[in-house]
Protein backbone atom coordinates (compact mmCIF):
# COMPACT_ATOMS: atom_id res chain seq x y z
CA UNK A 1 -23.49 -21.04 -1.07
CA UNK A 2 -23.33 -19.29 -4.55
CA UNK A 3 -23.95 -15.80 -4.52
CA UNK A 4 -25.10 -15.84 -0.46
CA UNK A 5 -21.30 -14.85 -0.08
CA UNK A 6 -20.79 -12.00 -2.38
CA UNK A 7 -21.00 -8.75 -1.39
CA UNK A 8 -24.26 -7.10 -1.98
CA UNK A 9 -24.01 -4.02 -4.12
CA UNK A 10 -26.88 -2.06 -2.54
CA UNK A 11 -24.69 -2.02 0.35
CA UNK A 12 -21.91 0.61 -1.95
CA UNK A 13 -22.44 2.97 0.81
CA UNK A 14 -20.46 0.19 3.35
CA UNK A 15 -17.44 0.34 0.65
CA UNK A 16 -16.83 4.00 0.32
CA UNK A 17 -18.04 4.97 3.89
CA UNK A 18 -14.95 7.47 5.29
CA UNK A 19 -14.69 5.69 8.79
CA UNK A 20 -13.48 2.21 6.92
CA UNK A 21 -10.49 4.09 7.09
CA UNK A 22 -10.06 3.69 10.83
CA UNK A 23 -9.20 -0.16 10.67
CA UNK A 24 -8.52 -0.47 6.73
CA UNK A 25 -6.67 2.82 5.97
CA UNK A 26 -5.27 2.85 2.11
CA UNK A 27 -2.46 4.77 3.69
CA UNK A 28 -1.48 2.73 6.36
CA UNK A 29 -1.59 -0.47 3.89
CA UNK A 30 0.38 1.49 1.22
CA UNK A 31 3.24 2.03 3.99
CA UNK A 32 3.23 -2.15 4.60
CA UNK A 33 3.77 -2.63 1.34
CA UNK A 34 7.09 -0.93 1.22
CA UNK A 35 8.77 -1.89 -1.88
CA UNK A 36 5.98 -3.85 -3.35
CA UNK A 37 3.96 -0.86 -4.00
CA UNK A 38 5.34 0.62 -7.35
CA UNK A 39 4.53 0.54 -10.92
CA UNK A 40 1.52 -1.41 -12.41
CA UNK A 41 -0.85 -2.13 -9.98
CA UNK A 42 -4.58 -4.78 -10.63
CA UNK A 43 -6.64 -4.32 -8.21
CA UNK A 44 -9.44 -7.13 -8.39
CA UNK A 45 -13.00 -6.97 -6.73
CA UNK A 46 -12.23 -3.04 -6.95
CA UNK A 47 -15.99 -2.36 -5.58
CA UNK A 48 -16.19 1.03 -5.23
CA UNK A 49 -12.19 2.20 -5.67
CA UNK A 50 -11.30 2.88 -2.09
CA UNK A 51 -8.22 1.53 -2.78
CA UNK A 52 -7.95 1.62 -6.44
CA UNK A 53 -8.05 5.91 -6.36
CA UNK A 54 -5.38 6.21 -3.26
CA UNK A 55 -2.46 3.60 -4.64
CA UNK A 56 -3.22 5.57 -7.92
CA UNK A 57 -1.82 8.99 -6.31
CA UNK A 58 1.45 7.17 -5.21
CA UNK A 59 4.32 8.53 -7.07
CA UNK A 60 5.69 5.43 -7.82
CA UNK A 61 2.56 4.11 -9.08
CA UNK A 62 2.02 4.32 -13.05
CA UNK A 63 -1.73 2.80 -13.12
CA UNK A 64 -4.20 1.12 -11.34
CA UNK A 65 -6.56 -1.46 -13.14
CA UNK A 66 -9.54 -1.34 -11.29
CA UNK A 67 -11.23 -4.98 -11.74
CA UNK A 68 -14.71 -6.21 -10.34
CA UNK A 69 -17.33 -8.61 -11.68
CA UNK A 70 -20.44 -6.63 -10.47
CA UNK A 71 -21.95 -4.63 -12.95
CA UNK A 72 -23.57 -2.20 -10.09
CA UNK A 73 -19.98 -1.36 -8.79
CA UNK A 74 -18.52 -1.29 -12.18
CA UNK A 75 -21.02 1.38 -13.21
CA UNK A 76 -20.83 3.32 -9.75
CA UNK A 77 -17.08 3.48 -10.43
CA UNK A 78 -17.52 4.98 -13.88
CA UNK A 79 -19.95 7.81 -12.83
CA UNK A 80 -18.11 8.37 -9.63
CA UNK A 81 -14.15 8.24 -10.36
CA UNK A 82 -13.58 12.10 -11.17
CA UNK A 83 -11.71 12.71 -14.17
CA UNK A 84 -8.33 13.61 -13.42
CA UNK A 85 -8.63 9.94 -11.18
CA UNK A 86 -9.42 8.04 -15.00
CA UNK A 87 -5.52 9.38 -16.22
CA UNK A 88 -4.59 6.10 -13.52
CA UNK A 89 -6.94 3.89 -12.87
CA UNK A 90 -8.54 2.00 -15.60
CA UNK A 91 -12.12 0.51 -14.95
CA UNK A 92 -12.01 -3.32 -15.99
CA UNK A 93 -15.04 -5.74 -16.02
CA UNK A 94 -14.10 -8.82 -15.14
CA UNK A 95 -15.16 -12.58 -14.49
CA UNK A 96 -15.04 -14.71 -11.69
CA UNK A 97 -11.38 -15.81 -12.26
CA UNK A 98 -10.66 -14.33 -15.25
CA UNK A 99 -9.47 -10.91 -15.71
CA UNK A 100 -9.18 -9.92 -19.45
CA UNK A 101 -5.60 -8.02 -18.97
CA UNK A 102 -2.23 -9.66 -20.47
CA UNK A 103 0.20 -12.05 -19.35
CA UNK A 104 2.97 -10.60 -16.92
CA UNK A 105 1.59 -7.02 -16.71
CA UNK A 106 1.26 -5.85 -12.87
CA UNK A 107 4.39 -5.11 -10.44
CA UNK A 108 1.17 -5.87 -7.89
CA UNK A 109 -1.90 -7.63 -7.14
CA UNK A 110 -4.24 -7.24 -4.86
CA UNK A 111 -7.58 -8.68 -3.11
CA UNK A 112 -8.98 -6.98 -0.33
CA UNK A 113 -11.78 -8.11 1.14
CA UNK A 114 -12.63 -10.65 -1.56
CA UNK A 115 -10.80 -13.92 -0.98
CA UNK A 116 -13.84 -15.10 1.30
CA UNK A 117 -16.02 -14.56 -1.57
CA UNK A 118 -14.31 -16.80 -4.24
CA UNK A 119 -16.08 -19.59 -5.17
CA UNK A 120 -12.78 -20.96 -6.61
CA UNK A 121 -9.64 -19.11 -4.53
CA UNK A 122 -7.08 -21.50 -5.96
CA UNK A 123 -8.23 -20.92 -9.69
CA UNK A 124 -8.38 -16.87 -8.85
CA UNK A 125 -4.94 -17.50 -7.42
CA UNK A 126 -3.61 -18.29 -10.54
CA UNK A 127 -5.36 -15.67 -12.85
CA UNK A 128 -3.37 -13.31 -10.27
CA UNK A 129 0.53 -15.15 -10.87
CA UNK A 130 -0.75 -14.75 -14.50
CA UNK A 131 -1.28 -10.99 -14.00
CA UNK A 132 2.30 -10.62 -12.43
CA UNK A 133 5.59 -10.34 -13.75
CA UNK A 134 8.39 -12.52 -12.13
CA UNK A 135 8.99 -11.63 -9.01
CA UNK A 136 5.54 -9.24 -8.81
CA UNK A 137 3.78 -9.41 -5.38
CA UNK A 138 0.38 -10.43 -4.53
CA UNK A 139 -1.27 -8.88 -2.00
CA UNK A 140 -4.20 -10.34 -0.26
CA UNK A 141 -6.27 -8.56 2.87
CA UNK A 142 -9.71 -10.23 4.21
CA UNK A 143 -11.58 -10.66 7.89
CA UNK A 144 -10.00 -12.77 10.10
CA UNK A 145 -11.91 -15.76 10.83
CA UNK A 146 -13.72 -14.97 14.26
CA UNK A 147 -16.51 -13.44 15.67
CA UNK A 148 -17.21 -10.08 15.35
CA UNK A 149 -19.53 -7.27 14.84
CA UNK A 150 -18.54 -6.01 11.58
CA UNK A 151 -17.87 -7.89 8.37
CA UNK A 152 -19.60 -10.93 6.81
CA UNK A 153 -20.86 -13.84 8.94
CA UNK A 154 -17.55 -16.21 10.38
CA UNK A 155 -19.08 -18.93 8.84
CA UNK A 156 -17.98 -17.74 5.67
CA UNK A 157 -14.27 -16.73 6.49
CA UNK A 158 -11.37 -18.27 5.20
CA UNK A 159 -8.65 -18.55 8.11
CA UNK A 160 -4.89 -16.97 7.23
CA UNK A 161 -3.40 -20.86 7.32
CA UNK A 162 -5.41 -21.56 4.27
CA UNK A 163 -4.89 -19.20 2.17
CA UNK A 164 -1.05 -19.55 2.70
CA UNK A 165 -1.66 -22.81 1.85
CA UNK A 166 -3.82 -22.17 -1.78
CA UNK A 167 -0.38 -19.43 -2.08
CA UNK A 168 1.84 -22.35 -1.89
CA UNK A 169 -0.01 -24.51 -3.96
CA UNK A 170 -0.62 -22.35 -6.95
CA UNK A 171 3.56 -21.56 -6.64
CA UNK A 172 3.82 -18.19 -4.52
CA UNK A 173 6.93 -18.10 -1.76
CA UNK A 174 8.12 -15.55 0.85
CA UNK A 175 4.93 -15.17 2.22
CA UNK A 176 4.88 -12.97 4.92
CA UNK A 177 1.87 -11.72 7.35
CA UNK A 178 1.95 -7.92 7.87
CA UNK A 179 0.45 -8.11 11.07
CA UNK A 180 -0.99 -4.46 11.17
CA UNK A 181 -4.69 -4.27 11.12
CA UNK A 182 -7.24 -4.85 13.57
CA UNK A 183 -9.85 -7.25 12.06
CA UNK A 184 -8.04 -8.48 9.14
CA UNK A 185 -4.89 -10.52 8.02
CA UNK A 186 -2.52 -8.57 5.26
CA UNK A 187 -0.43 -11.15 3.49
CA UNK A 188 1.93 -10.43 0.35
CA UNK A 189 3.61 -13.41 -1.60
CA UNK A 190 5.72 -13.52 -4.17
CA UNK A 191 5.14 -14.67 -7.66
């Protein structure tokens, strides 16, 4: 499949269009997170910060490391994100499943709308316990895998019970499913 599955980054306007907000609202999420949502937050496959610049304005958040491996995105980021935004959130180019941060840094992970797109989700799975400190959380959002008329073809989805699965493998527990969104599954685990 190779790149057929990534996101295509002529489509930006899809990632920062205001009406996401009616069926992926950063405020809604932020509420689900409870606890979780605090401190030193990665956000990887940032795209176009729709999440990255809300968490960042969250009192109990210190700063957001906005990750992505597209250089389009990366660059719309850094001519886009106003100033007073850059004080939090930190633009980071990354690799596939490598994220050039340290060891044990983030209170939080988080994928949204990415895991689909991984050619290696267990590997990627991994960088992110990395990323965390003990006891961090992971967050992960994407499509659920059905038909629909938005989002990437089904073909491509990754189902809920597998990515629990990869979370167990690579060494996550208490995952829980925040069942809370329309079109997509919102699971946090625990490093």
């Amino acid at each position: 499949m190779g790149d057929s599955k990534k996101f295509d980054p002529k489509k930006i306007h899809k990632l920062t269009d205001p009406s996401r907000k009616k069926f992926q609202d950063p405020a809604l999420i932020w509420q689900g997170l409870g606890k979780a949502g605090k401190g030193i937050l990665v956000d990887i496959g940032a795209g176009a910060g729709f999440f990255a610049v809300p968490f960042s304005q969250q009192a109990a958040v210190h700063k957001v490391y906005a990750c992505d491996t597209s250089e389009p995105m990366i660059a719309w980021m850094q001519e886009n994100l106003e100033q007073d935004i850059r004080t939090k959130v930190e633009i980071v180019p990354s690799s596939e499943n490598h994220v050039p941060l340290q060891d044990a840094l983030a209170d939080l992970v988080y994928m949204i709308n990415l895991h689909h797109e991984l050619d290696a989700p267990v590997q990627m799975l991994e960088e992110c316990k990395r990323l965390l400190k003990p006891e961090g959380t992971l967050l992960i959002i994407d499509w659920k895998k059905k038909a629909m008329e938005m989002g990437p073809p089904e073909k491509i989805r990754i189902a809920e019970q597998t990515v629990q699965e990869q979370l167990l493998q690579t060494g996550f527990h208490t995952i829980t499913n925040h069942d809370m969104l329309p079109y997509h599954y919102m699971l946090t685990a625990v490093r």
